[in-house]
C-alpha atoms as a PDB file:
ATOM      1  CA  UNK A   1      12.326 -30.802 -50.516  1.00  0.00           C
ATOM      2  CA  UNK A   2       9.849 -28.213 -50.274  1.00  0.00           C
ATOM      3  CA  UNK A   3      10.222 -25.460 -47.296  1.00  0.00           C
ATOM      4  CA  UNK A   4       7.189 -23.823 -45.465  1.00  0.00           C
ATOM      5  CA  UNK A   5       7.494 -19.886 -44.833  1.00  0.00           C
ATOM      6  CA  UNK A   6       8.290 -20.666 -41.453  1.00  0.00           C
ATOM      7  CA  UNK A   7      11.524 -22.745 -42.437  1.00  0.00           C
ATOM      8  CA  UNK A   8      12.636 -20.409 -44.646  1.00  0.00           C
ATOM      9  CA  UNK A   9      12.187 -17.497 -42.249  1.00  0.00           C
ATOM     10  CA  UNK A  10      14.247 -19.682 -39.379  1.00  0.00           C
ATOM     11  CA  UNK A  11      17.179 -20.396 -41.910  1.00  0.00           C
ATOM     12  CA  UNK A  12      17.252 -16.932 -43.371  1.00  0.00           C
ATOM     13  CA  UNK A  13      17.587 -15.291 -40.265  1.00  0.00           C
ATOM     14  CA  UNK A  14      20.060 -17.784 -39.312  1.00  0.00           C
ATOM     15  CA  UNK A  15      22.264 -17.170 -42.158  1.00  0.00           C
ATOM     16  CA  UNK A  16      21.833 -13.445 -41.819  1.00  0.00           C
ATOM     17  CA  UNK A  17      22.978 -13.733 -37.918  1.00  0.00           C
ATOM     18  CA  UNK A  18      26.336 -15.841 -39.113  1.00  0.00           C
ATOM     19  CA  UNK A  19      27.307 -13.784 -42.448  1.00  0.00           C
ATOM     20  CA  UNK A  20      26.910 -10.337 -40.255  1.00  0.00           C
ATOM     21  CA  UNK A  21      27.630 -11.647 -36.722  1.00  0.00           C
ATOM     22  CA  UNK A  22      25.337  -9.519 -35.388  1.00  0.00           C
ATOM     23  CA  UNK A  23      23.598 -10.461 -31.564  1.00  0.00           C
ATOM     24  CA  UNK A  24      20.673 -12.004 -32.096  1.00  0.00           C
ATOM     25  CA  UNK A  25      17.489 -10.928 -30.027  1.00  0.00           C
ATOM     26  CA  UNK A  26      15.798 -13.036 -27.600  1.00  0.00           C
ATOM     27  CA  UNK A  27      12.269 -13.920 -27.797  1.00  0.00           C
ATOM     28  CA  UNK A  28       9.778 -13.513 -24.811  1.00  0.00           C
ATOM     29  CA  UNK A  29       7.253 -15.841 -23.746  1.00  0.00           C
ATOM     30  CA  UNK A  30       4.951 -14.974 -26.940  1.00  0.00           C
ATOM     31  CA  UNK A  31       3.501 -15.836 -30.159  1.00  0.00           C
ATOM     32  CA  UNK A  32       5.125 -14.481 -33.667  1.00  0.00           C
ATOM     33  CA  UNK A  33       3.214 -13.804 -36.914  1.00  0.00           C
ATOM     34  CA  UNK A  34       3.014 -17.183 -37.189  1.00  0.00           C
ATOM     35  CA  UNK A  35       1.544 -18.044 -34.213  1.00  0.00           C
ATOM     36  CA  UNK A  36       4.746 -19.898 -33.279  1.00  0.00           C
ATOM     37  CA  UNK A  37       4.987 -20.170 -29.682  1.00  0.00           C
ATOM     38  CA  UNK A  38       8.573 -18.736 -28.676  1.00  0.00           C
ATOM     39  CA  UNK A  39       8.907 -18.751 -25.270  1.00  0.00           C
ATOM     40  CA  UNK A  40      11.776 -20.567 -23.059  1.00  0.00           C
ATOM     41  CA  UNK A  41      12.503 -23.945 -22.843  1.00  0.00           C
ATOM     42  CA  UNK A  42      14.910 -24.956 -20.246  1.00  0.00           C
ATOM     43  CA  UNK A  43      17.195 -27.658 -21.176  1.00  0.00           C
ATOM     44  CA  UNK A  44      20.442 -30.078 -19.568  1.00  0.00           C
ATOM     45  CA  UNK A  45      23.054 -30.137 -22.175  1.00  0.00           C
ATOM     46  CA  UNK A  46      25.596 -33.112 -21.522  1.00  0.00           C
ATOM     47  CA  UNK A  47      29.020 -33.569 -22.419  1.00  0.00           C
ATOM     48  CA  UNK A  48      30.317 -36.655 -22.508  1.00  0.00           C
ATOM     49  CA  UNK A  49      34.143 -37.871 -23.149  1.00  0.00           C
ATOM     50  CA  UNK A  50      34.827 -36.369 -26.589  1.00  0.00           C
ATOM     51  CA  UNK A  51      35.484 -32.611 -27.721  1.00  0.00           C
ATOM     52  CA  UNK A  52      35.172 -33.615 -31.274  1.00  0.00           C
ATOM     53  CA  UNK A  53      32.428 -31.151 -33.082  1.00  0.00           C
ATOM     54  CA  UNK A  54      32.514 -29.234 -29.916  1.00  0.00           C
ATOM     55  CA  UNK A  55      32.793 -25.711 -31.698  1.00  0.00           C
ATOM     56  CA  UNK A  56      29.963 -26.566 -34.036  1.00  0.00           C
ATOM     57  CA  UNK A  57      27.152 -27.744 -31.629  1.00  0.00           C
ATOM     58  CA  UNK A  58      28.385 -24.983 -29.145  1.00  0.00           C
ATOM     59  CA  UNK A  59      27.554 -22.416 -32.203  1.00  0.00           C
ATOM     60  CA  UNK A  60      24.053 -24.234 -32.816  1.00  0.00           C
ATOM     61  CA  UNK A  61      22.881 -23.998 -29.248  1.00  0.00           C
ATOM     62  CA  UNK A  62      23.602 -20.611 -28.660  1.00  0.00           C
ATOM     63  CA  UNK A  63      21.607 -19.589 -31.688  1.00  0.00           C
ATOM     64  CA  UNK A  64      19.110 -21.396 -30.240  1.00  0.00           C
ATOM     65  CA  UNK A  65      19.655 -19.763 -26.841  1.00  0.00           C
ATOM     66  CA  UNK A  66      19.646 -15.817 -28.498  1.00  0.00           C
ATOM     67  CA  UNK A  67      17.275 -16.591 -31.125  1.00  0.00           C
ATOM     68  CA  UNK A  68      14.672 -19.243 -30.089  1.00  0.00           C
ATOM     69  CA  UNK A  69      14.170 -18.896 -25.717  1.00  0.00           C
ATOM     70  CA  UNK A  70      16.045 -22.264 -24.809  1.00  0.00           C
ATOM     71  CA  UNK A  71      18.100 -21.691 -22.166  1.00  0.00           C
ATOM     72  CA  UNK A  72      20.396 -24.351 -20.254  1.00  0.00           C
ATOM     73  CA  UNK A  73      21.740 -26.127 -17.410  1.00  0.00           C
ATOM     74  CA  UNK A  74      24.895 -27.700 -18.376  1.00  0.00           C
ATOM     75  CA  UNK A  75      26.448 -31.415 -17.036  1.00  0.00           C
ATOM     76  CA  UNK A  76      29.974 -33.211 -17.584  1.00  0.00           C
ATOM     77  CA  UNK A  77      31.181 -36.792 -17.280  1.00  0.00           C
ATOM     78  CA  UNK A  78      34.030 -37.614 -15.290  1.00  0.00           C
ATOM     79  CA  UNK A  79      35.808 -38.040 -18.680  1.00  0.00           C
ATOM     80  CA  UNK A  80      34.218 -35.241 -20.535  1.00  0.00           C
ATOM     81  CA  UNK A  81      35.691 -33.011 -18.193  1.00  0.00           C
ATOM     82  CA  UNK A  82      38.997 -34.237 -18.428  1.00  0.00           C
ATOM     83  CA  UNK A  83      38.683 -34.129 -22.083  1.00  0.00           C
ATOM     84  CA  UNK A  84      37.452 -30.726 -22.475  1.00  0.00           C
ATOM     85  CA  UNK A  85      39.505 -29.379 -19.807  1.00  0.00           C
ATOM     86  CA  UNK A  86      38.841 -27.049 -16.736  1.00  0.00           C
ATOM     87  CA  UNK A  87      39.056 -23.810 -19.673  1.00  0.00           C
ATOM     88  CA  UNK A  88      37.334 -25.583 -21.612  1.00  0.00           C
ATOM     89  CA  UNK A  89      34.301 -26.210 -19.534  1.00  0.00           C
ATOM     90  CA  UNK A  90      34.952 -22.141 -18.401  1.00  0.00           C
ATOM     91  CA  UNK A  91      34.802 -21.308 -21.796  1.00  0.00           C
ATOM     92  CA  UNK A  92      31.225 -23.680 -22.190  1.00  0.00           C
ATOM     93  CA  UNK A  93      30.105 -22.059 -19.615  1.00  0.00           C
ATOM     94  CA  UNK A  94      30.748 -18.377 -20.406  1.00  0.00           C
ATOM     95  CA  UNK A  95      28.943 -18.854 -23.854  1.00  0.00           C
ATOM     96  CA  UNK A  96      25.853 -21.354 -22.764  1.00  0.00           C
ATOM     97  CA  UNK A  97      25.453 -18.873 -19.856  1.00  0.00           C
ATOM     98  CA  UNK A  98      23.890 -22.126 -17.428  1.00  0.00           C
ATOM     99  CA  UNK A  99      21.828 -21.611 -14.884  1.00  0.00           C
ATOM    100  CA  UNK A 100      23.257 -24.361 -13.131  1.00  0.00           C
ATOM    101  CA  UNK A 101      26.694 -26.683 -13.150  1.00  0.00           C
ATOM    102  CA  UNK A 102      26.919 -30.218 -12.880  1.00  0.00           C
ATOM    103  CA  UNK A 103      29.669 -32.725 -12.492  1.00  0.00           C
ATOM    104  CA  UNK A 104      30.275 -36.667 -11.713  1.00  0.00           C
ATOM    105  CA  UNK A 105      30.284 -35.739  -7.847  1.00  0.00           C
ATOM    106  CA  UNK A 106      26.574 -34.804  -8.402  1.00  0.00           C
ATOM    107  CA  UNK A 107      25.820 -38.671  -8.962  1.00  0.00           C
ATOM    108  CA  UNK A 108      23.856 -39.145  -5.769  1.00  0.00           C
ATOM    109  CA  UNK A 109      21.744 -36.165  -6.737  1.00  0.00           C
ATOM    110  CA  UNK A 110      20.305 -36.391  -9.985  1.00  0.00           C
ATOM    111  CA  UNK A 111      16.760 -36.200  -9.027  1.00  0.00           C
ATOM    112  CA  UNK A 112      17.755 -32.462  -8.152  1.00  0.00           C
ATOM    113  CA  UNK A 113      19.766 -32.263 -11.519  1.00  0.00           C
ATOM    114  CA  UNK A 114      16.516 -33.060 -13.450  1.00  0.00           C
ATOM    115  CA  UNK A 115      13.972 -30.798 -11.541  1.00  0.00           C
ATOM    116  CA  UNK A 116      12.642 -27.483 -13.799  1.00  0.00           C
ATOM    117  CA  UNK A 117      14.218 -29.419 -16.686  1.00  0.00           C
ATOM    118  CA  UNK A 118      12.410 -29.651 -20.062  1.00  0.00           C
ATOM    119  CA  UNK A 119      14.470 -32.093 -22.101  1.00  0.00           C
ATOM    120  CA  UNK A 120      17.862 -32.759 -22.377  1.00  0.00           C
ATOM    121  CA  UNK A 121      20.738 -32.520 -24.920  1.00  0.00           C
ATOM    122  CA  UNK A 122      23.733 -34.771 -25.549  1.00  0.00           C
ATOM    123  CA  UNK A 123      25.409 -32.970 -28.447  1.00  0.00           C
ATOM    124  CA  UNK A 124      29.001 -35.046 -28.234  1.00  0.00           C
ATOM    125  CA  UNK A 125      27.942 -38.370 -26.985  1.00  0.00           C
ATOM    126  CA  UNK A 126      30.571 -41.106 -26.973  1.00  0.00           C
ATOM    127  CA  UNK A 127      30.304 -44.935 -27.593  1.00  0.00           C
ATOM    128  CA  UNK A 128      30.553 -45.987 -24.140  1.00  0.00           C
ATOM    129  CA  UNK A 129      27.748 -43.675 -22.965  1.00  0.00           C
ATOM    130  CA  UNK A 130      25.333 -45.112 -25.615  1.00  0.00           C
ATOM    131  CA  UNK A 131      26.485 -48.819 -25.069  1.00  0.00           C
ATOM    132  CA  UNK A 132      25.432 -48.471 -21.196  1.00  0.00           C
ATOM    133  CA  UNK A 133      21.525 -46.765 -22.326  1.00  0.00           C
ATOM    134  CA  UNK A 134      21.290 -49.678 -24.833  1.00  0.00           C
ATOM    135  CA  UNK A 135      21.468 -51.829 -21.971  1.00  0.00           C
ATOM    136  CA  UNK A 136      20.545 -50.104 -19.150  1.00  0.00           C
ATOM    137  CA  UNK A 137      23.716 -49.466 -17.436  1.00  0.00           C
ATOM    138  CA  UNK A 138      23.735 -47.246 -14.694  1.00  0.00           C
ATOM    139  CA  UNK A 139      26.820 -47.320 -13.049  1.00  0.00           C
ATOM    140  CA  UNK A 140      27.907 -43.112 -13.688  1.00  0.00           C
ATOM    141  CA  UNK A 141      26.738 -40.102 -13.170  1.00  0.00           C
ATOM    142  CA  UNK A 142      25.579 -39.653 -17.300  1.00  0.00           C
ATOM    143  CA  UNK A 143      24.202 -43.371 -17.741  1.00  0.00           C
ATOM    144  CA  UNK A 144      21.945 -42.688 -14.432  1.00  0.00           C
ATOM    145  CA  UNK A 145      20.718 -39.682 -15.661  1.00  0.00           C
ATOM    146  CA  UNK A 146      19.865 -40.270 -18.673  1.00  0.00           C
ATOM    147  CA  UNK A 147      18.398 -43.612 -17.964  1.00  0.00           C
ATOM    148  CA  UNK A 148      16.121 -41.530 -15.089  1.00  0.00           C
ATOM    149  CA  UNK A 149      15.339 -39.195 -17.628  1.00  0.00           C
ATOM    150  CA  UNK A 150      13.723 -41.560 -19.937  1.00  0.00           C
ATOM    151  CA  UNK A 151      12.395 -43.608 -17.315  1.00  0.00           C
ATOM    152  CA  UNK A 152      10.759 -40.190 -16.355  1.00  0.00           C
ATOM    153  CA  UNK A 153       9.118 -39.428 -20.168  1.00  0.00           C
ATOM    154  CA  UNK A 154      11.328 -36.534 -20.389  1.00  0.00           C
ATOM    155  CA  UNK A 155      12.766 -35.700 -24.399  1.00  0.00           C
ATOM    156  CA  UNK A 156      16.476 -36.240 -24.906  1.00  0.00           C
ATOM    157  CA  UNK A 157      18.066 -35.292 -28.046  1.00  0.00           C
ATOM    158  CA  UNK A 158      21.430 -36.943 -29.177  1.00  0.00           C
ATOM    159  CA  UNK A 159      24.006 -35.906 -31.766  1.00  0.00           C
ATOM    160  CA  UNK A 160      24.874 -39.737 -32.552  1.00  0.00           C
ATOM    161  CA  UNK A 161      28.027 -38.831 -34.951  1.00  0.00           C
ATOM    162  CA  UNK A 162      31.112 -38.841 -32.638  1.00  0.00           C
ATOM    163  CA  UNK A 163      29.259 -42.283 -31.921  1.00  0.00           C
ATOM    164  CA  UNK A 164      29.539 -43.595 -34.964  1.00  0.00           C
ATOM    165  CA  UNK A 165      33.208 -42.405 -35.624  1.00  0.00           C
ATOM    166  CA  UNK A 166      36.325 -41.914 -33.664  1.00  0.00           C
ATOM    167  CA  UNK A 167      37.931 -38.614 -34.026  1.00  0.00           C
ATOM    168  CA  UNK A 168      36.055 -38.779 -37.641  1.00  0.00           C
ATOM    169  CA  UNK A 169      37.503 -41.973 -38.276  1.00  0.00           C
ATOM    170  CA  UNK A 170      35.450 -45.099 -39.167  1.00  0.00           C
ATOM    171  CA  UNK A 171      35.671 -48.081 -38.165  1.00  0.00           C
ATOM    172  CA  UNK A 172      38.003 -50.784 -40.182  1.00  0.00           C
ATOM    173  CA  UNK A 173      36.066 -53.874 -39.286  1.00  0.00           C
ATOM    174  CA  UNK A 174      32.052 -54.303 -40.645  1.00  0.00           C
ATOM    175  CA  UNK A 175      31.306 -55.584 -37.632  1.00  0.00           C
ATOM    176  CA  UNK A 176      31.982 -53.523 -34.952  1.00  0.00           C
ATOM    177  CA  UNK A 177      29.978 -50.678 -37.129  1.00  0.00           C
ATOM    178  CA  UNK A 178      26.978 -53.158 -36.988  1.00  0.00           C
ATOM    179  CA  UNK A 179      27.225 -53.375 -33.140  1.00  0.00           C
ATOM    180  CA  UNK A 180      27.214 -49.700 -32.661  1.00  0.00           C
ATOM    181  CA  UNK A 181      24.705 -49.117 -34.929  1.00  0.00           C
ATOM    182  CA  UNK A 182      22.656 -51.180 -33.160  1.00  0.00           C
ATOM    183  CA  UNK A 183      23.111 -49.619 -29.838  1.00  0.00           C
ATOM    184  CA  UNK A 184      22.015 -46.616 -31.686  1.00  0.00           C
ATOM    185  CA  UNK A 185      19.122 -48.454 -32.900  1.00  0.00           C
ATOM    186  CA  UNK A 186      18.280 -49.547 -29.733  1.00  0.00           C
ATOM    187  CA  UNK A 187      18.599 -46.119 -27.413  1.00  0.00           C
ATOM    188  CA  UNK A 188      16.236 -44.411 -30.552  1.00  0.00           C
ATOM    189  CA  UNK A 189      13.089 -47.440 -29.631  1.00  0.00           C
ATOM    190  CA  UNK A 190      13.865 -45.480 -25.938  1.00  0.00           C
ATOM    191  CA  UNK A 191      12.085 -42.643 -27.652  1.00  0.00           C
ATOM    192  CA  UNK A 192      15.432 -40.884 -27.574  1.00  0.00           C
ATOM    193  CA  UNK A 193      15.488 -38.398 -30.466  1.00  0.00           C
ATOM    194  CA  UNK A 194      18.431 -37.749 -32.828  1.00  0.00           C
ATOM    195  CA  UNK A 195      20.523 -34.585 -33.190  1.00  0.00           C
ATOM    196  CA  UNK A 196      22.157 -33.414 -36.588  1.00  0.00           C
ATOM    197  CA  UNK A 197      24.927 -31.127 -37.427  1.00  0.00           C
ATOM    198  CA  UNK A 198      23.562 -28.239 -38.858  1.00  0.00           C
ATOM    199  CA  UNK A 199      20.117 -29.109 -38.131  1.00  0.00           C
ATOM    200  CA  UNK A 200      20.048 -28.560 -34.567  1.00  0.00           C
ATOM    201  CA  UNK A 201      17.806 -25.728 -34.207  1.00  0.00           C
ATOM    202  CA  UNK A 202      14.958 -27.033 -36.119  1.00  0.00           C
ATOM    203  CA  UNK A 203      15.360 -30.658 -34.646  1.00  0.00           C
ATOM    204  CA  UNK A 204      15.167 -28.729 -30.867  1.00  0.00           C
ATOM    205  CA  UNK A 205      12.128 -26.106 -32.397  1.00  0.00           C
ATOM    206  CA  UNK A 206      10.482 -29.869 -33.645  1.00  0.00           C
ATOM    207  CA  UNK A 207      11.228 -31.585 -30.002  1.00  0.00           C
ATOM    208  CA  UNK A 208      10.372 -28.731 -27.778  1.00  0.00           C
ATOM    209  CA  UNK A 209       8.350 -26.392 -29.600  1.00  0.00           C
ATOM    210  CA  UNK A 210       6.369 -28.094 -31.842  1.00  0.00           C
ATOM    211  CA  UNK A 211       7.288 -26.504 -35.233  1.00  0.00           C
ATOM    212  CA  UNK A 212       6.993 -29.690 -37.450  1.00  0.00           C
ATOM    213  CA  UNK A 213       9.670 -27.891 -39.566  1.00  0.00           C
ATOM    214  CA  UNK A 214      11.521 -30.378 -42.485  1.00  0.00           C
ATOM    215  CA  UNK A 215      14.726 -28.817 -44.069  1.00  0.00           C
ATOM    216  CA  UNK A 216      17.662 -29.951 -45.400  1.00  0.00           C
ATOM    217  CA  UNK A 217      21.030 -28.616 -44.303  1.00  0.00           C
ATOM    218  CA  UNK A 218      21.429 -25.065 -46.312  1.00  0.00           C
ATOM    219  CA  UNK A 219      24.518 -24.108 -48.258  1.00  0.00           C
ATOM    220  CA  UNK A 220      24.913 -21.927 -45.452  1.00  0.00           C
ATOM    221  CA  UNK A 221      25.004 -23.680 -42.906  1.00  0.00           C
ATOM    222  CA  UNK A 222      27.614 -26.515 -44.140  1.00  0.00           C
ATOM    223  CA  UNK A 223      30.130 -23.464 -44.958  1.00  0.00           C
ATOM    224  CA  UNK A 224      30.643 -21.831 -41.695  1.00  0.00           C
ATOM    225  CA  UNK A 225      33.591 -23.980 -40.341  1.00  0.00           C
ATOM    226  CA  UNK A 226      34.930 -23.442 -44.242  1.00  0.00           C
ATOM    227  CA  UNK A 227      34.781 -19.809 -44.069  1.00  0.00           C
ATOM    228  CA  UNK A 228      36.455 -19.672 -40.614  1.00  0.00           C
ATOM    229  CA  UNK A 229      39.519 -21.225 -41.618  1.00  0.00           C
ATOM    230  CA  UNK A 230      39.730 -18.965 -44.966  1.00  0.00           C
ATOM    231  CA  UNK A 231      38.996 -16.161 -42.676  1.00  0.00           C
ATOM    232  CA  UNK A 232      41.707 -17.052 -40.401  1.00  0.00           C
ATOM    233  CA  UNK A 233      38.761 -16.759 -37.496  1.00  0.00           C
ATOM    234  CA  UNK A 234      39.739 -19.405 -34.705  1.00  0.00           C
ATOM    235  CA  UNK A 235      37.290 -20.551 -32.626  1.00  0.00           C
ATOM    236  CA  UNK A 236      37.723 -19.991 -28.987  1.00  0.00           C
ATOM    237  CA  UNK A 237      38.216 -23.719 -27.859  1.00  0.00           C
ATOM    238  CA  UNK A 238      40.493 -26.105 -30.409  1.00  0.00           C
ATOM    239  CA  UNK A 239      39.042 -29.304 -30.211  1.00  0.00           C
ATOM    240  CA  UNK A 240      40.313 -32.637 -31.743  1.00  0.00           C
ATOM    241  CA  UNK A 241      38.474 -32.152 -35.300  1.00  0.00           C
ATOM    242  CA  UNK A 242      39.647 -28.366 -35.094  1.00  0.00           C
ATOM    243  CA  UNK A 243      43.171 -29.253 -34.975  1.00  0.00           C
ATOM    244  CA  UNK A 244      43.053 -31.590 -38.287  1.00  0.00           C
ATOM    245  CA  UNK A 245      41.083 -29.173 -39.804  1.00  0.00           C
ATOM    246  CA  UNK A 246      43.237 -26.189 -39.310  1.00  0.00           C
ATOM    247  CA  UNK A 247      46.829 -27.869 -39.805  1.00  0.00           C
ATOM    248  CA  UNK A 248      45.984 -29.761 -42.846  1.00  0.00           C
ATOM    249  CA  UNK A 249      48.596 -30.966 -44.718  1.00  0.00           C
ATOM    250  CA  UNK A 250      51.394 -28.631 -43.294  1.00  0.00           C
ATOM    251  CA  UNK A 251      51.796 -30.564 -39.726  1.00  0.00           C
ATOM    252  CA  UNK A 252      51.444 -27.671 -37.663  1.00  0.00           C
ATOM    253  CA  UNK A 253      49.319 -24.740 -36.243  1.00  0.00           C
ATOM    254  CA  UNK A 254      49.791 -21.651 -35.366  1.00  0.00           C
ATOM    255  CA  UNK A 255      47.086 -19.947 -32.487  1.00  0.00           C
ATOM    256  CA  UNK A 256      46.250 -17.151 -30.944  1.00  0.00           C
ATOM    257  CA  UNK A 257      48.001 -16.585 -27.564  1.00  0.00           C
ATOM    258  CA  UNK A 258      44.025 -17.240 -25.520  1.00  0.00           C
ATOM    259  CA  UNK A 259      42.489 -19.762 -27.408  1.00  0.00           C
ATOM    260  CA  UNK A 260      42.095 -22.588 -25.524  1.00  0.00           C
ATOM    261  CA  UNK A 261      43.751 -26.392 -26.915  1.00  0.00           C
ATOM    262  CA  UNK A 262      41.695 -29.015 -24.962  1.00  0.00           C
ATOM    263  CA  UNK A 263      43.530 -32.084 -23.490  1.00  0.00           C
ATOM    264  CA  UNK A 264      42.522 -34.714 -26.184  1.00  0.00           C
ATOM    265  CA  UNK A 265      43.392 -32.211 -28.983  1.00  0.00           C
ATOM    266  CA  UNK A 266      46.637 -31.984 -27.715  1.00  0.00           C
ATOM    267  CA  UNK A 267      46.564 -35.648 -27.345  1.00  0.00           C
ATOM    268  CA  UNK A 268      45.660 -35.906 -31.346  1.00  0.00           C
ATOM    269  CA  UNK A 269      48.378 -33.414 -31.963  1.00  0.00           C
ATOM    270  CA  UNK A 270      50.683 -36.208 -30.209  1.00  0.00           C
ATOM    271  CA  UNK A 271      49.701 -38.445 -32.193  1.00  0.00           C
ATOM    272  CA  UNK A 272      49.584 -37.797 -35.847  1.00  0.00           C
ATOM    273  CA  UNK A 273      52.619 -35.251 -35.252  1.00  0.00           C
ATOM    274  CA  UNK A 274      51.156 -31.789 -35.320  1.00  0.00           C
ATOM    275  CA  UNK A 275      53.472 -29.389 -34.068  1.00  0.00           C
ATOM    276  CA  UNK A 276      50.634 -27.043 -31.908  1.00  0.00           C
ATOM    277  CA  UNK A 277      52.621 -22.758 -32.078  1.00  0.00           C
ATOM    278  CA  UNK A 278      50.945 -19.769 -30.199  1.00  0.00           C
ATOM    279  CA  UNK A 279      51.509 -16.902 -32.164  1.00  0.00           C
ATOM    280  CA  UNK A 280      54.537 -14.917 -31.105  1.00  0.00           C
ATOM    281  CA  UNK A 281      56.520 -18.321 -30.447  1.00  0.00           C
ATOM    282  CA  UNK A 282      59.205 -19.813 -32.967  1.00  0.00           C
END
């Protein structure tokens, strides 16, 4: 696929910002050399029940944040937060930088939640969230809003992968793929917009900014998580896919004594017998 100047200035200055880890620099309300307009977009980001590719979009939307002037207000579910975790959420927080907070108990308020909001992002959206928007549902805080949100002609962006899998997994039975899939196929005829790893930044720049960019995921870009584990670099928060990652084949993992483990990793850990060591402990 052919790439315009502009895409290949976005992703080389992405993969420059990864390889050297230096801090990006944020753009002011102004036109570049391209007469691409670069100024902030203020966006909801939603997390639903799931941590799975947690570490991954969180990486994404802060480049987006430093690089491209979004900015955020940030929302949990009822069962995202107890998925992610109270440090997990602190640790969201701390690197989304939100303006604002929101949680279930701000159900009766999500008029308020939406106000000054451009679009919104659901980077780890779960089956039963997009089951209720097929249909309508609106019986929780995440269903209402983003049923609202549509109803309201606002852009929403979805990462539809931890959808279509569980903890990575497919389903075993033909079926039950085909009835997801169409709930997919149904919320995307709501004018909902799709989210892909890797491909976040242009997909928001497309949504929000009108680049009109068309790439395909770089080299790069499909490395990073590689290179961390070689590296031995841990993310901050280990999430479900994380701990499978990481362990491998050995059955166990061995962390740094702050990183955080969130609830359902632990859970995973449980389950397919990974034995989850801080460093320093035996």
């Amino acid at each position: 696929m052919k790439i315009d100047s502009l895409t290949s200035d976005v992703l080389k200055d992405l993969s420059i910002r990864i390889s050297k880890g230096k801090d990006p620099v944020k753009y002011n309300n102004s036109k570049d050399r391209d007469g691409f307009i670069t100024g902030e977009t203020h966006l909801l980001v939603i997390f639903t029940g799931t941590d799975y590719g947690l570490n991954e979009s969180l990486t994404e939307l802060v480049q987006a944040r430093n690089s491209y002037g979004f900015s955020y207000d940030v929302g949990f579910s009822f069962s995202g937060a107890g998925v992610i975790g109270e440090q997990g959420m602190q640790e969201i927080n701390r690197r989304l930088q939100p303006r604002k907070t929101f949680t279930e108990y701000d159900q009766l308020i999500f008029e308020r939640v939406l106000e000054g909001v451009d679009g919104i992002i659901v980077p780890l959206a779960t089956q039963d969230t997009i089951s209720k928007l097929a249909y309508g549902i609106q019986d929780s805080f995440i269903s209402t809003l983003l049923w609202q949100a549509i109803w309201r002609g606002m852009t929403v962006l979805v990462d539809f992968q931890s959808v279509r899998t569980f903890k990575g997994e497919e389903t075993k039975v033909s079926f039950q793929a085909e009835i997801i899939q169409e709930h997919i196929e149904r919320v995307k005829k709501l004018g909902i917009k799709e989210l892909v790893s890797n491909e976040y930044i242009t997909r928001m720049l497309n949504a929000f900014k009108n680049a009109n960019i068309e790439v395909e995921p770089t080299e790069e870009e499909n490395i990073v998580v590689e290179q961390k584990i070689k590296n031995n670099e841990f993310p901050k928060i280990i999430t479900s896919k994380d701990l499978i990652e990481l362990a491998g084949n050995t059955g166990s993992i061995s962390i740094p004594p702050k990183t955080i483990v969130t609830p359902l990793a632990m859970d995973t850990a449980k389950e397919k017998g990974i034995k989850v060591l801080r460093r320093g402990e035996k």
